[in-house]
N, C-alpha and C. Protein backbone atom coordinates (compact mmCIF):
# COMPACT_ATOMS: atom_id res chain seq x y z
N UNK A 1 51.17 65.37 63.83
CA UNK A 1 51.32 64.58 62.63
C UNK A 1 50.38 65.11 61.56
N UNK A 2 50.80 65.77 60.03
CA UNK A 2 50.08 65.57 59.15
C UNK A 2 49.90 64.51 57.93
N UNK A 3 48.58 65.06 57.92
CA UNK A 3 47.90 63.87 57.25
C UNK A 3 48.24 64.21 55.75
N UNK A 4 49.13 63.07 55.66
CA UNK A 4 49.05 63.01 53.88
C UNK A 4 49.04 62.03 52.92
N UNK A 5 47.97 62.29 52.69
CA UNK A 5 47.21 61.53 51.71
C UNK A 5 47.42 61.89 50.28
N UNK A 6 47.84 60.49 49.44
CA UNK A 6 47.78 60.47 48.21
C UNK A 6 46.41 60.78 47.40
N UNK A 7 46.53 61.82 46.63
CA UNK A 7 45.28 61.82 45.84
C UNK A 7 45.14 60.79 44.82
N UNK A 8 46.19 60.62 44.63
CA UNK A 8 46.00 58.98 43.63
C UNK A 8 45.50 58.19 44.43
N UNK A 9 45.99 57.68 45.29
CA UNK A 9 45.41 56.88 46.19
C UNK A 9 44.84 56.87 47.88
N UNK A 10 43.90 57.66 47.18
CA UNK A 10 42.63 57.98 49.07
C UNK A 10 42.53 57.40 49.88
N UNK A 11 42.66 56.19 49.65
CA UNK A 11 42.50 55.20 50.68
C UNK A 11 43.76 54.80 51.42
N UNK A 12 45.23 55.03 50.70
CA UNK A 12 46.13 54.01 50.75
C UNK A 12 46.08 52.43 50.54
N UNK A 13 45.30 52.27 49.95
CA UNK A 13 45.24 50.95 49.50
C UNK A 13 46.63 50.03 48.40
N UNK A 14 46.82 51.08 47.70
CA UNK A 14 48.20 50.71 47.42
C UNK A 14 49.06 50.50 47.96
N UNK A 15 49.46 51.45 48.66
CA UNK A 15 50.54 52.02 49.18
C UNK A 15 50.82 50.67 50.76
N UNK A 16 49.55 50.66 50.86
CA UNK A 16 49.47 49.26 51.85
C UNK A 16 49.43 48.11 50.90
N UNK A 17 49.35 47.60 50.06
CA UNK A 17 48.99 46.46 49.07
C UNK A 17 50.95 46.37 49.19
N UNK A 18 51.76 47.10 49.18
CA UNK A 18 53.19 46.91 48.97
C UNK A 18 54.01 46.36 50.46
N UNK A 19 53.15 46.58 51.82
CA UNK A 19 53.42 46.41 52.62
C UNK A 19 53.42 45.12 53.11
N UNK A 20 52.13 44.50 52.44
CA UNK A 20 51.69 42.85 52.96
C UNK A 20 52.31 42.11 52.34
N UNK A 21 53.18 41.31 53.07
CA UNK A 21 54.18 39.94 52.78
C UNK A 21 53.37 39.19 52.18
N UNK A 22 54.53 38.37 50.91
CA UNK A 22 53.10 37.29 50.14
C UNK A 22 51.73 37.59 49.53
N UNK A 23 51.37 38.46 49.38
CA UNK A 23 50.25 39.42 48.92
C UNK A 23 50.33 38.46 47.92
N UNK A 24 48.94 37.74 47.28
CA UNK A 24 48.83 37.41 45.75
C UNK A 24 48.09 37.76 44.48
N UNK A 25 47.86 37.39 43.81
CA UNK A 25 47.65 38.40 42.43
C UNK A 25 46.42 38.49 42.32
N UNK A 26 45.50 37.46 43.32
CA UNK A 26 43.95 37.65 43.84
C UNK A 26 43.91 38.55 44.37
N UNK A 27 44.62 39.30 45.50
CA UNK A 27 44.34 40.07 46.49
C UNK A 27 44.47 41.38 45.86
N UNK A 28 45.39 40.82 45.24
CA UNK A 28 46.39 42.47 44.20
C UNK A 28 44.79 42.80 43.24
N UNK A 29 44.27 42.11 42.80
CA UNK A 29 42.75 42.53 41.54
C UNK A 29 41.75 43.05 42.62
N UNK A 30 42.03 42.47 43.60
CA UNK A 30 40.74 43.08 44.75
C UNK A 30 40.84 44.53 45.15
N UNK A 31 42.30 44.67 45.26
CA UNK A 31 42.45 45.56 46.29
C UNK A 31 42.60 46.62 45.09
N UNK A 32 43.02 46.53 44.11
CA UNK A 32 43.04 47.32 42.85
C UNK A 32 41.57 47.89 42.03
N UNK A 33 40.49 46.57 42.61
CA UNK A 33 39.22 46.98 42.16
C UNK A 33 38.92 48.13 43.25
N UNK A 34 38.64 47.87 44.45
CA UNK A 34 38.22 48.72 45.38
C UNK A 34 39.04 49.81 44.94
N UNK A 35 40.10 50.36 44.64
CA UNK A 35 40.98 51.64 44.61
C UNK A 35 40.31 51.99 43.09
N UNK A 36 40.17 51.72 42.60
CA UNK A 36 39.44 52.18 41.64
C UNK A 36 37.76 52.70 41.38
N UNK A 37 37.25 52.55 42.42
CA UNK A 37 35.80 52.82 42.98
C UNK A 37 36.14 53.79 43.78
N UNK A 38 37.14 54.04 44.34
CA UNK A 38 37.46 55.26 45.62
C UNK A 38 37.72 56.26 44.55
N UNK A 39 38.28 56.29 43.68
CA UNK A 39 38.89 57.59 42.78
C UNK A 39 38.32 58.83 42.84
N UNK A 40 38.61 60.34 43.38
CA UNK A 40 37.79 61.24 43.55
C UNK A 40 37.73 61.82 41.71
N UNK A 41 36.35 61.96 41.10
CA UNK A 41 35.93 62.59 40.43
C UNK A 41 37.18 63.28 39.95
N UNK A 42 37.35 63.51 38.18
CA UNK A 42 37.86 64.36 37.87
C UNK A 42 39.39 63.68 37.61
N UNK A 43 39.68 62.57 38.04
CA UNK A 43 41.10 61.99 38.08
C UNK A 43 40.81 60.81 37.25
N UNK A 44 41.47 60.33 36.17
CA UNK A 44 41.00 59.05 35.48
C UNK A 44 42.09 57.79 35.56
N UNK A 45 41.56 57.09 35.36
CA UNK A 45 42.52 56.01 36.20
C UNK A 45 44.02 55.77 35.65
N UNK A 46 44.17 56.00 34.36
CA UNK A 46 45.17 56.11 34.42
C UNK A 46 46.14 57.36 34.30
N UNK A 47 45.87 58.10 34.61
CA UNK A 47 46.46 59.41 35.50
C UNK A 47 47.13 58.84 36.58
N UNK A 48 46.12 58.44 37.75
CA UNK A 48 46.42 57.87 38.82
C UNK A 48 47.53 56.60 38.91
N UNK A 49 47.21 55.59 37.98
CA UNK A 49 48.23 54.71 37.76
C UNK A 49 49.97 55.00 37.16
N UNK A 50 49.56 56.15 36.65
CA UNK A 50 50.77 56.71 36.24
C UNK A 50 51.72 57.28 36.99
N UNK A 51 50.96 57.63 37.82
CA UNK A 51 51.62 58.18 39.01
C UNK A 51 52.11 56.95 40.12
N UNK A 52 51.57 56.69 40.20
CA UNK A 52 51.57 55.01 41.23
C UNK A 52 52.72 54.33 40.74
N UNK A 53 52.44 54.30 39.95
CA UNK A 53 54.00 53.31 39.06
C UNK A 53 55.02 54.05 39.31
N UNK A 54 55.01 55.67 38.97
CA UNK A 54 56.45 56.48 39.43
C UNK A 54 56.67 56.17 40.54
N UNK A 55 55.88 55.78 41.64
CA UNK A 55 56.22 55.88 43.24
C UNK A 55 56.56 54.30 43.49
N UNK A 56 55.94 53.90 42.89
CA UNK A 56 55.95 52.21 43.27
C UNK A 56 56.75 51.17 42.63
N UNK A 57 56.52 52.11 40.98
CA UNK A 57 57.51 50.90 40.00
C UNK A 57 58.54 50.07 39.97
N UNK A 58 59.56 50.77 40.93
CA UNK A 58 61.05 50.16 40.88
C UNK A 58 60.18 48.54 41.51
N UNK A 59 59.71 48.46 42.56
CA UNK A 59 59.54 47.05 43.06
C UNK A 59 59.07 46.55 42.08
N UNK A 60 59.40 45.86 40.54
CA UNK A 60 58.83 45.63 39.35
C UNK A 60 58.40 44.08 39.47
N UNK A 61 59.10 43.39 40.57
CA UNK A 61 58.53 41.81 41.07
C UNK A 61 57.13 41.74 41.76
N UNK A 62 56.83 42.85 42.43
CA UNK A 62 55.51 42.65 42.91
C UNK A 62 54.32 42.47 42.37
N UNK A 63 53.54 41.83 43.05
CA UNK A 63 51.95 41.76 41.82
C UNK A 63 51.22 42.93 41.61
N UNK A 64 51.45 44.03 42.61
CA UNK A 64 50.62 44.69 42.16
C UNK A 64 51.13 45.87 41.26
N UNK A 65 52.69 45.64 40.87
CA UNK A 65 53.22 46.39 40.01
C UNK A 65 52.65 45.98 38.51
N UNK A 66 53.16 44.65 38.77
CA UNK A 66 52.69 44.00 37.25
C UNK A 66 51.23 44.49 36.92
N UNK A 67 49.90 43.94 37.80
CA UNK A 67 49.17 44.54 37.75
C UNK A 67 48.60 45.66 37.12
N UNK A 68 49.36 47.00 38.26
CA UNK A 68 49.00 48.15 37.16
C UNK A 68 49.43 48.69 36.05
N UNK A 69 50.63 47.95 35.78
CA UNK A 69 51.38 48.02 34.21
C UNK A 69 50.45 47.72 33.62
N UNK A 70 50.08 46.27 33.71
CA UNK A 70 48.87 45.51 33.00
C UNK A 70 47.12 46.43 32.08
N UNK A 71 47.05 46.97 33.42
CA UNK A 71 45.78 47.69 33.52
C UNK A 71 46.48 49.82 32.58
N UNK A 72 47.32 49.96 32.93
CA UNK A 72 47.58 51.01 32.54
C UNK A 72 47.37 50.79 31.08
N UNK A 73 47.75 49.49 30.55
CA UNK A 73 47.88 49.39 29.10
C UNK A 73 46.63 48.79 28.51
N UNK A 74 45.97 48.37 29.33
CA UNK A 74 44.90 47.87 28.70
C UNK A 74 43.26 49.50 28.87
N UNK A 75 44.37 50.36 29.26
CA UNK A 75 42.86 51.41 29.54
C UNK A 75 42.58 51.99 27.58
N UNK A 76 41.31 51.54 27.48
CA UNK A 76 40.88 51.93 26.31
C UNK A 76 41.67 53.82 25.91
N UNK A 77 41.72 53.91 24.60
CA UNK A 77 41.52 55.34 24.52
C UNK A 77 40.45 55.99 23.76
N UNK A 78 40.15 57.00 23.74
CA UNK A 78 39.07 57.55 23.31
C UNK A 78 39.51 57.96 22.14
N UNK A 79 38.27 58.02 21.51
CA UNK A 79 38.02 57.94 19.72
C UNK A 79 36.56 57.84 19.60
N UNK A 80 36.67 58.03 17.77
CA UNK A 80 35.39 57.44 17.54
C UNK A 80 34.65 56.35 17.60
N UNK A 81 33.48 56.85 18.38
CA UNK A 81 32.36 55.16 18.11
C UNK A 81 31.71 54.80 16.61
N UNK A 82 31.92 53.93 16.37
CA UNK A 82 31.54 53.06 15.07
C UNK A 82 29.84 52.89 15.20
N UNK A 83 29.37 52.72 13.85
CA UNK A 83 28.28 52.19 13.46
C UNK A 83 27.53 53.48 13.87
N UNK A 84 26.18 53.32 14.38
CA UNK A 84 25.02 53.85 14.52
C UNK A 84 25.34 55.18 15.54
N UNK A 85 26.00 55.09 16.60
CA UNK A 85 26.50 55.90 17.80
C UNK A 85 27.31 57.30 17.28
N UNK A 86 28.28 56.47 15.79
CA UNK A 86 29.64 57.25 15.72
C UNK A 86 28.46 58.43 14.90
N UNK A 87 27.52 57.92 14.07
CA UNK A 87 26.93 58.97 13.46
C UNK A 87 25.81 59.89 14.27
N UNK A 88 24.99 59.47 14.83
CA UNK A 88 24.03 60.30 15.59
C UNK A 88 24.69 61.42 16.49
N UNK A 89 23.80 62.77 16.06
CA UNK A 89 23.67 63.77 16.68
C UNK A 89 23.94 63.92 17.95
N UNK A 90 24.69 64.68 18.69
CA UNK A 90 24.79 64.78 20.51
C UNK A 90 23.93 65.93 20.70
């Protein structure tokens, strides 16, 4: 048997989060926090979520779909910082 592991998701924590009957939208923020602390370096979360949704999305009733829709859209984007930050020297 090989081992294959999602680089989006190292743990399978997702990929198991789709498996558990009744799963609720508590469990879905938990299990979504922890997968987000596992992330190997170099991958940003929503990279990873982007991908997750291609594999996962169609189940669009589940919580942890909604979820990472949720979170995909709420990931800040980068720009300038305002005030004192946006001006000082790096």
């Amino acid at each position: 048997m090989t081992d294959q592991r999602d680089p989006n998701d190292p743990k399978g924590l997702i990929r198991e989060s789709y498996r558990i009957d009744r799963i609720s939208d508590a469990e879905c923020r938990s299990i979504l926090m922890d997968w987000a602390l596992s992330l190997p370096d170099g991958l940003t979360p929503g990279q990873a979520l982007s991908a997750l949704l291609d594999r996962y999305g169609a189940e669009a009733d589940h919580p942890m779909t909604r979820l990472m829709r949720d979170g995909l859209q709420s990931i800040p984007t980068a720009g300038r910082r305002g005030g004192r930050a946006g001006r000082r020297p790096h």
